[in-house]
Protein backbone atom coordinates (compact mmCIF):
# COMPACT_ATOMS: atom_id res chain seq x y z
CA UNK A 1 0.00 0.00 0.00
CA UNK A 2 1.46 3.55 -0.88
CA UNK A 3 0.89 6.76 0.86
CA UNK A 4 -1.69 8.21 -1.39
CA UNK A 5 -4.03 4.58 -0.23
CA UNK A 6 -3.37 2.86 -3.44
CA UNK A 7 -2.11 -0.90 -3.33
CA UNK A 8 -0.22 -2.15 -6.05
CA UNK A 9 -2.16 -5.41 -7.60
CA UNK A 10 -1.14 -7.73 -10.40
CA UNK A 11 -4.13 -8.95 -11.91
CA UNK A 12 -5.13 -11.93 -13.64
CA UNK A 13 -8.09 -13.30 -15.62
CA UNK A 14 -8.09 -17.51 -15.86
CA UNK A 15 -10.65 -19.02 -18.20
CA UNK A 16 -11.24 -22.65 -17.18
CA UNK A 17 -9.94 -24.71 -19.82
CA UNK A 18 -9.98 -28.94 -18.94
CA UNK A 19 -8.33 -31.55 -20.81
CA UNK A 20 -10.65 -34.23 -20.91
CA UNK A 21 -8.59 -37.00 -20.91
CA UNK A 22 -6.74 -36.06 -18.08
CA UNK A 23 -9.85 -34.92 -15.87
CA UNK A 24 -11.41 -38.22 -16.20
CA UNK A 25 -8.57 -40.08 -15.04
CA UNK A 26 -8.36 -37.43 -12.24
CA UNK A 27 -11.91 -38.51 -11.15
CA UNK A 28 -11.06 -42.12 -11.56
CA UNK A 29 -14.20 -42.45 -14.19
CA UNK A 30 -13.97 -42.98 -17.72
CA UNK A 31 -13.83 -40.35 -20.64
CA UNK A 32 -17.22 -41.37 -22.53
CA UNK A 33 -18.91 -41.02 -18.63
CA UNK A 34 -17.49 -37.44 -18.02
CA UNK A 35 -18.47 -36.40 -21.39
CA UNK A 36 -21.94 -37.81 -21.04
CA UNK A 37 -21.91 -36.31 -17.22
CA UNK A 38 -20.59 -32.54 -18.86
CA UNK A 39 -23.66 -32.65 -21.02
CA UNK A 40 -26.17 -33.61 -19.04
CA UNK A 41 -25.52 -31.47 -16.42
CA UNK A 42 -25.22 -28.52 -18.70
CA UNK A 43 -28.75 -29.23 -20.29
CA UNK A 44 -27.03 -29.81 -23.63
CA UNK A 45 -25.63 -26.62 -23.64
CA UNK A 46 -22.66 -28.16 -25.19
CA UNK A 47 -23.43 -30.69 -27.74
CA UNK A 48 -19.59 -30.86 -28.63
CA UNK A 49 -18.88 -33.32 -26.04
CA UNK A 50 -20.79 -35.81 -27.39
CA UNK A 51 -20.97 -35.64 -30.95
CA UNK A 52 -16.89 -34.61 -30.97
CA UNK A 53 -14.66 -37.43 -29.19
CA UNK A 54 -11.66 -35.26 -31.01
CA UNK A 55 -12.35 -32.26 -28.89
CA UNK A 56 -10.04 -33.33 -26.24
CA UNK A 57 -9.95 -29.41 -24.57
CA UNK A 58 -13.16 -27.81 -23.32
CA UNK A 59 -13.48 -24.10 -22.38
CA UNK A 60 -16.92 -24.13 -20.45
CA UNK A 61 -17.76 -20.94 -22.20
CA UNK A 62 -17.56 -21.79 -25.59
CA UNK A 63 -16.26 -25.45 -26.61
CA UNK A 64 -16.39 -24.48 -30.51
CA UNK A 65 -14.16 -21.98 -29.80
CA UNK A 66 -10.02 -22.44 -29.30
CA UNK A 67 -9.30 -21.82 -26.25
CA UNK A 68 -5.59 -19.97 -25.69
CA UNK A 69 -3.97 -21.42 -22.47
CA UNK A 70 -0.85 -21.10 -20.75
CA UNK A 71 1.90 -24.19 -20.58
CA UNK A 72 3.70 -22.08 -17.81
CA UNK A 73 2.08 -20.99 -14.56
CA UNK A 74 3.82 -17.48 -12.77
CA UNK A 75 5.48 -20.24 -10.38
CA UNK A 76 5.38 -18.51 -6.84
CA UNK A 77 7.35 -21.16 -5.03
CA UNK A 78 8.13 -18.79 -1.83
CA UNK A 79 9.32 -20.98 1.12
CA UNK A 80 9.98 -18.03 3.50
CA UNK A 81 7.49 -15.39 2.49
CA UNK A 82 4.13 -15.46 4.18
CA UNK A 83 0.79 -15.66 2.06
CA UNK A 84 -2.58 -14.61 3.01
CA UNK A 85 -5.48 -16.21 0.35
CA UNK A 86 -8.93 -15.12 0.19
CA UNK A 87 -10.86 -18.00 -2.57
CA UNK A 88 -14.25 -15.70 -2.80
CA UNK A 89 -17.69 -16.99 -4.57
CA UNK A 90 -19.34 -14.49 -6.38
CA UNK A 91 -22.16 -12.33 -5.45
CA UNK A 92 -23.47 -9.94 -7.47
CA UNK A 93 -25.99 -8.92 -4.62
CA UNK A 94 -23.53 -8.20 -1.90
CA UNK A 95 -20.63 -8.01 -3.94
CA UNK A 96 -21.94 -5.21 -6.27
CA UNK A 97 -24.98 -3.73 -4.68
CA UNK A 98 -24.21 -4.52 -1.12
CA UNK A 99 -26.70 -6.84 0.49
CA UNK A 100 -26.42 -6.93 3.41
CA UNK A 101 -28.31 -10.21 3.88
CA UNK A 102 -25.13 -12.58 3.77
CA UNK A 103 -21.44 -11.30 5.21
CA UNK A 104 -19.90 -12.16 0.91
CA UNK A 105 -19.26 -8.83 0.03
CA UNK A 106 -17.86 -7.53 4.16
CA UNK A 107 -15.74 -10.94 3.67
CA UNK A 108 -14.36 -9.94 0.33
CA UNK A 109 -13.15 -6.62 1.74
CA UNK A 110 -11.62 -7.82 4.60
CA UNK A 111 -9.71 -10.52 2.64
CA UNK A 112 -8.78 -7.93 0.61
CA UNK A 113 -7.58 -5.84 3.76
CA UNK A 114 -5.58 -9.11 4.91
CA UNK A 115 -3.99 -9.36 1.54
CA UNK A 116 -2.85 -5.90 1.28
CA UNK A 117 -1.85 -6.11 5.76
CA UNK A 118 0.19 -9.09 4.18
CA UNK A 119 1.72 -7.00 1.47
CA UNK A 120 3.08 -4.31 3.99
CA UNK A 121 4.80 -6.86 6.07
CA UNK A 122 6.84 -8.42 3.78
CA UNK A 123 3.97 -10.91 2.64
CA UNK A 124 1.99 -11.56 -0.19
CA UNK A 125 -1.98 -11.72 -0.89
CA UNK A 126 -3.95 -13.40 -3.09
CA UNK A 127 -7.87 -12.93 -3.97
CA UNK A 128 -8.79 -16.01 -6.06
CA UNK A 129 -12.30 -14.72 -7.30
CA UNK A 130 -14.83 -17.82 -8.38
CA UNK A 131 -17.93 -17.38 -10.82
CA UNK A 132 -20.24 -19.41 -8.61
CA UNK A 133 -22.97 -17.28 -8.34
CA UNK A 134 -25.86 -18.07 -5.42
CA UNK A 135 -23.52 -21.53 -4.35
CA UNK A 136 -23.59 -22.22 -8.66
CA UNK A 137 -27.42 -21.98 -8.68
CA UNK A 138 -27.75 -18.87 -10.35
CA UNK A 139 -28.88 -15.26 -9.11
CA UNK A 140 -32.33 -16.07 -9.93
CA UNK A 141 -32.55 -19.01 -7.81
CA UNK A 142 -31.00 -16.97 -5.19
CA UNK A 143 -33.38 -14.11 -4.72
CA UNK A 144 -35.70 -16.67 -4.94
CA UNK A 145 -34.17 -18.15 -2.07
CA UNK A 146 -34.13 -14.80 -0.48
CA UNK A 147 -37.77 -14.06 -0.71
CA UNK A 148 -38.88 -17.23 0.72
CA UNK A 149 -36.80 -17.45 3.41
CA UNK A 150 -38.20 -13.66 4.51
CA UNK A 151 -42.01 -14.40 3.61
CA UNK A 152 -41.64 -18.01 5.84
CA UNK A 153 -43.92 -18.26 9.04
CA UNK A 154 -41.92 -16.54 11.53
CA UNK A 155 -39.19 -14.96 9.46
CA UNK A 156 -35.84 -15.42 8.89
CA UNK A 157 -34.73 -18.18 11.28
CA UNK A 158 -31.00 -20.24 11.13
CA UNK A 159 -33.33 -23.44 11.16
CA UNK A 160 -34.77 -23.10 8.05
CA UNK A 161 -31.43 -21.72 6.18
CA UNK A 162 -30.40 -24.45 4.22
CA UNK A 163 -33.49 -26.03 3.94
CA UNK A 164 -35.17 -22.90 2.28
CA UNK A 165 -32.69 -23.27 -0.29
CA UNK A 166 -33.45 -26.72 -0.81
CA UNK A 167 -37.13 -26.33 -1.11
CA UNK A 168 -36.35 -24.00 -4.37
CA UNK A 169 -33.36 -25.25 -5.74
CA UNK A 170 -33.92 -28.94 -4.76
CA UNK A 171 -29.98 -29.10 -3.61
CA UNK A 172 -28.65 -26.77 -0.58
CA UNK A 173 -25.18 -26.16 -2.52
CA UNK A 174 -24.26 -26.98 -6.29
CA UNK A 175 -21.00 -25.89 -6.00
CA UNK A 176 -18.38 -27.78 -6.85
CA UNK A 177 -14.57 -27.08 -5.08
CA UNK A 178 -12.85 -29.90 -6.09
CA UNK A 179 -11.28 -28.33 -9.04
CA UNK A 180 -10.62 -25.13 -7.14
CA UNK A 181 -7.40 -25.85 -5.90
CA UNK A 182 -6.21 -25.89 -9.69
CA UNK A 183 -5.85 -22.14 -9.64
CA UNK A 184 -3.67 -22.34 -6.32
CA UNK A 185 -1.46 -25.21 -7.74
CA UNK A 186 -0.90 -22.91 -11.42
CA UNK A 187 0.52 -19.99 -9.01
CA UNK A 188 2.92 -22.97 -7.45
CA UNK A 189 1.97 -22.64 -4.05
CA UNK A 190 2.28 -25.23 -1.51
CA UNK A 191 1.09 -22.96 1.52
CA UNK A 192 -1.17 -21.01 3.22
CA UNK A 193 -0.22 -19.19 6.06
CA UNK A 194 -3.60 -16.74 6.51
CA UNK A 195 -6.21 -18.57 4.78
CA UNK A 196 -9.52 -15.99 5.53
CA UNK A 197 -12.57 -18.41 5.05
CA UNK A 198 -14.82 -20.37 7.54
CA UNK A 199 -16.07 -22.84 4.56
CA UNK A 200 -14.64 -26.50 5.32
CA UNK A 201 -15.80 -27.42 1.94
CA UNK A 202 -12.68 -25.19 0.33
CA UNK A 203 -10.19 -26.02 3.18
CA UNK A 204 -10.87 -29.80 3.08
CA UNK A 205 -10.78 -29.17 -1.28
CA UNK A 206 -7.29 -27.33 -0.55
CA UNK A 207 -5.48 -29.65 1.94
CA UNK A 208 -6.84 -32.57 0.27
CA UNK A 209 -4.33 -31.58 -2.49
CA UNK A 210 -1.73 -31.20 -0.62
CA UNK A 211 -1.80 -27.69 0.01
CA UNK A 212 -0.90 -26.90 3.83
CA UNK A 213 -3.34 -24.39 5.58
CA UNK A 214 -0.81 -22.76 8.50
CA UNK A 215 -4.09 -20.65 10.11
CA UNK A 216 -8.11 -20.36 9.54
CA UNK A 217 -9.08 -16.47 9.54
CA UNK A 218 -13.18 -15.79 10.37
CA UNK A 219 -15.01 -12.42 9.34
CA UNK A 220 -14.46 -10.53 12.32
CA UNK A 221 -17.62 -10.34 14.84
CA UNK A 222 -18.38 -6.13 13.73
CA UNK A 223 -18.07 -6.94 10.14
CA UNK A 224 -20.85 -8.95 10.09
CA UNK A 225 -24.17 -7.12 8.60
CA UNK A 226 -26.99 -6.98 10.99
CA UNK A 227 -29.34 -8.78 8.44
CA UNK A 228 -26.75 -11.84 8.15
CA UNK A 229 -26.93 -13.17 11.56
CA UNK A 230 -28.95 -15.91 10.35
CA UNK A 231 -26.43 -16.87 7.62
CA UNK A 232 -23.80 -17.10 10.11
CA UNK A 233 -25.50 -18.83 13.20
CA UNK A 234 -26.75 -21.89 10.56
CA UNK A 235 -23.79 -22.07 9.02
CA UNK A 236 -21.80 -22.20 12.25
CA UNK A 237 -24.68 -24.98 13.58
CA UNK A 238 -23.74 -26.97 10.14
CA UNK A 239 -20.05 -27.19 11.01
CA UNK A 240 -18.44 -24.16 9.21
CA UNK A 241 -15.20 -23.15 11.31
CA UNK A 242 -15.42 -20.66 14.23
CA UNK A 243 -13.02 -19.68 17.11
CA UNK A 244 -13.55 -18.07 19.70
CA UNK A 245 -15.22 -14.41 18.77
CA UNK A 246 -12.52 -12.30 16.93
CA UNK A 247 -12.44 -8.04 15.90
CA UNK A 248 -10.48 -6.68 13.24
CA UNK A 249 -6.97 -5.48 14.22
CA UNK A 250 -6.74 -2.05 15.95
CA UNK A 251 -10.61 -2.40 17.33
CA UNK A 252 -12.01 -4.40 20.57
CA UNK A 253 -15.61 -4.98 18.64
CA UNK A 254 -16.77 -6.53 21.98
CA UNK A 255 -20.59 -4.86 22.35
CA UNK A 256 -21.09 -5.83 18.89
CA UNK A 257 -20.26 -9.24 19.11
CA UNK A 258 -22.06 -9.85 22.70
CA UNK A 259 -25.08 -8.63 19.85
CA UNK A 260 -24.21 -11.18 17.45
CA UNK A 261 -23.78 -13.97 19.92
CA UNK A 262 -27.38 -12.95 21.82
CA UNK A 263 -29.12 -12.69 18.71
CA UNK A 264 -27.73 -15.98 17.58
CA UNK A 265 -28.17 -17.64 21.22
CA UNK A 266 -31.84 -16.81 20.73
CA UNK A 267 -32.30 -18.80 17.59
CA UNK A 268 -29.90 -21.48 18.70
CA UNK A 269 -31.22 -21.69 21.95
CA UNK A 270 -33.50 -24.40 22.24
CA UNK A 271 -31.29 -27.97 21.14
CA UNK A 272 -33.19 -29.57 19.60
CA UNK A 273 -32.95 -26.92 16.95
CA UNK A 274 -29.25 -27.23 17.14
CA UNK A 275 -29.15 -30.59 16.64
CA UNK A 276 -31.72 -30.54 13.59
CA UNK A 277 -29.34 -27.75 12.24
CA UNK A 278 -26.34 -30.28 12.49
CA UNK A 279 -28.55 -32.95 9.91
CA UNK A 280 -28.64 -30.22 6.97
CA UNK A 281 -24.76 -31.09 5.57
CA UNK A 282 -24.76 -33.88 2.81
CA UNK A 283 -22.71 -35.67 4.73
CA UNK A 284 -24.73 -35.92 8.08
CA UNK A 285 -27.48 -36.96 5.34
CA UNK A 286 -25.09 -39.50 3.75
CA UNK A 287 -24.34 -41.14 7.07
CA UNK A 288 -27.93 -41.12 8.53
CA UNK A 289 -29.07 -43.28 4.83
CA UNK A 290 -26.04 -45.53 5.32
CA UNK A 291 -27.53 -45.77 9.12
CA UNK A 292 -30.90 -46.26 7.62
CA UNK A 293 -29.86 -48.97 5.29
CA UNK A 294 -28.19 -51.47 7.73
CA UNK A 295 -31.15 -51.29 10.50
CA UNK A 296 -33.61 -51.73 7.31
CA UNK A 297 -31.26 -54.86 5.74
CA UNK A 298 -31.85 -56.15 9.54
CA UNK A 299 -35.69 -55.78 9.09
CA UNK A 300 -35.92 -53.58 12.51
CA UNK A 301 -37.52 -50.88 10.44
CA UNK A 302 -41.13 -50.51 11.83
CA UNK A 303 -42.82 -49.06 8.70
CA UNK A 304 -40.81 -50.52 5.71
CA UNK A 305 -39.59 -53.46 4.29
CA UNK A 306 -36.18 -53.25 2.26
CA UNK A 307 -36.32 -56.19 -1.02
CA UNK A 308 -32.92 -56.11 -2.83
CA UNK A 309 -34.54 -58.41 -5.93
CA UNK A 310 -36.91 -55.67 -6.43
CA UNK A 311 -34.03 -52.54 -6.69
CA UNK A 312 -34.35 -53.24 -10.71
CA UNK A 313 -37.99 -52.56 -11.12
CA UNK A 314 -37.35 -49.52 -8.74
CA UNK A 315 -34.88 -48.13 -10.79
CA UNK A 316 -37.13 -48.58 -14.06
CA UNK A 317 -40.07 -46.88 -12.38
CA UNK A 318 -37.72 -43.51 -11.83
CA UNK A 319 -36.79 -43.57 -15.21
CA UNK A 320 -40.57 -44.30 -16.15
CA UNK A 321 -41.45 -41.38 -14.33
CA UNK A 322 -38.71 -39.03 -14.94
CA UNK A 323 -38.99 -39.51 -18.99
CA UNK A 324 -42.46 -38.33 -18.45
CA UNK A 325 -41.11 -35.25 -17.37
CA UNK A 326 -38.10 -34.94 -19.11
CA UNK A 327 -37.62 -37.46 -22.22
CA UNK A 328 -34.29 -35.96 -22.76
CA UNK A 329 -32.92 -36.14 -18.90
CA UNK A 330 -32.56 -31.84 -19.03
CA UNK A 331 -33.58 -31.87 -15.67
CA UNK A 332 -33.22 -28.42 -13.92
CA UNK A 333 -32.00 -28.45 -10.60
CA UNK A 334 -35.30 -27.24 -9.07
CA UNK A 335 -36.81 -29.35 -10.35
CA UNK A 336 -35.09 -32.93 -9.09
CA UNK A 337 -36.66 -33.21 -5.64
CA UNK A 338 -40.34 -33.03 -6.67
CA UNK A 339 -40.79 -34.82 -10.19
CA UNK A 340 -41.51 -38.66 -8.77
CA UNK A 341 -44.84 -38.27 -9.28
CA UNK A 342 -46.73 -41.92 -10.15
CA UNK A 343 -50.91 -42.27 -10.49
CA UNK A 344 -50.91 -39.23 -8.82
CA UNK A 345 -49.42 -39.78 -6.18
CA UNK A 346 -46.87 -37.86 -4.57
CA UNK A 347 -45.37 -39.39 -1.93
CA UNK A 348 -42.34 -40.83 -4.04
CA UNK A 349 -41.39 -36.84 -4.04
């Protein structure tokens, strides 16, 4: 940062350009099953996938067009010099017009302040800026999301935060941060000191690669707006990191974050709303089916019956009922938790 307030900033736009070959392999799947995946997924945005098994590279924006990549990366292999990393999703809302509904856009800024506190001391900073707009389901979906989580019995309420977005979008989260890292590992780093995000889902993406994560930084207690309490008390119940309560450097923040933690003490307050809050994460989900499974294989379910020999006319009466729907498969995301509709009957959905 220089004396007149401006910070010097190297800048650099990366279009995502994946060699198909090698991305399979990555994902330990085959190449006709990615490209199949790819184009279902994008509603046959891209018909190139399938119909050309000699496009090898696809830019996501454009696969008839050539895309112009790099073979080198800038290689910032710095063993002694300490880096702070923001990795930001994008948010038109906050970002741009300043919502103050979720803490994106007061995050962004003070990553960007942590970056630029790393640059004076000898460091470096890094913003890696995402286009994963509304968790990848689109700004549409996410005002959508918005309204119904303010016109809900009650009001806004940390109980109902994930789930409102899965009542709309039919998924709480489409994004995707495997292939995140992929920016981190082109600039040639291998560490994080100052890593300023609370999501697990990028830190596990990052250190699952191999890239070491030295120390977790939290939006400070008096950045966060007053309308976002919600967004961070559920996302704190669902497991995202938290210490113990934090201010910016150079300010105590202390009567604003007693505020926070009341206001989030009163939703949180009762436990059995906690522990319904802890249930929202895939993975809770994924281990409560697996859970499901072996007491129903064990026939100690009181209300159902599993029959392995009859999986195979199960599966043939989703696909019955989702070609009804959707004889191509373009199935929008809204759309996936409601369609298993059979003789009218909706209790498949």
């Amino acid at each position: 940062m220089h004396k007149n307030g401006s910070v010097s900033v190297v800048k650099i736009a990366i279009d995502p350009v994946w060699y198909l070959p090698g991305l399979a392999a990555r994902f330990a799947t085959t190449e006709n099953n990615l490209r199949r995946q790819l184009f279902e997924q994008t509603a046959g945005m891209f018909p190139e996938l399938v119909t050309r098994p000699d496009l090898q590279v696809f830019c996501r924006r454009s696969a008839a067009r050539r895309p112009i990549c790099s073979a080198t990366s800038p290689s910032c292999r710095i063993t002694r010099t300490r880096i702070t990393c923001r990795v930001h999703d994008e948010c038109n809302g906050s970002d741009v017009f300043g919502s103050d509904i979720c803490t994106c856009r007061p995050y962004l800024i003070h990553g960007i302040e942590e970056c630029a506190r790393a640059g004076q001391s000898g460091g470096l900073g890094i913003i890696i800026y995402n286009r994963k707009e509304g968790r990848a389901l689109g700004e549409v979906t996410k005002f959508l999301v918005y309204n119904a989580r303010k016109r809900q019995e009650g009001g806004d309420a940390a109980a109902q935060y994930f789930e409102r977005t899965e009542c709309v979008a039919g998924v709480q989260d489409a994004r995707f941060q495997q292939l995140m890292p992929d920016v981190v590992h082109w600039l040639g780093l291998k560490r994080i000191d100052r890593f300023v995000s609370m999501s697990d889902m990028k830190y596990d993406a990052l250190t699952g690669q191999g890239i070491e994560i030295v120390e977790r930084v939290p939006i400070p207690d008096d950045l966060v707006p007053a309308d976002a309490h919600v967004e961070i008390a559920a996302k704190k119940a669902a497991g995202y990191y938290t210490p113990e309560p934090q201010a910016r450097p150079g300010q105590s923040g202390r009567p604003f974050a007693r505020k926070i933690l009341r206001e989030a003490a009163v939703s949180l307050a009762n436990p059995e709303t906690s522990a319904a809050l802890s249930l929202l994460n895939a993975k809770a989900v994924r281990e409560r089916a697996h859970r499901m499974l072996a007491i129903g294989l064990e026939d100690k379910l009181p209300n159902f019956r599993i029959h392995l020999d009859r999986m195979d006319s199960a599966v043939d009466l989703v696909l019955e009922t989702t070609r009804k729907a959707y004889p191509s498969f373009d199935v929008p995301f809204h759309s996936r938790w409601r369609h298993f509709v059979t003789n009218g009957d909706q209790s498949l959905g």
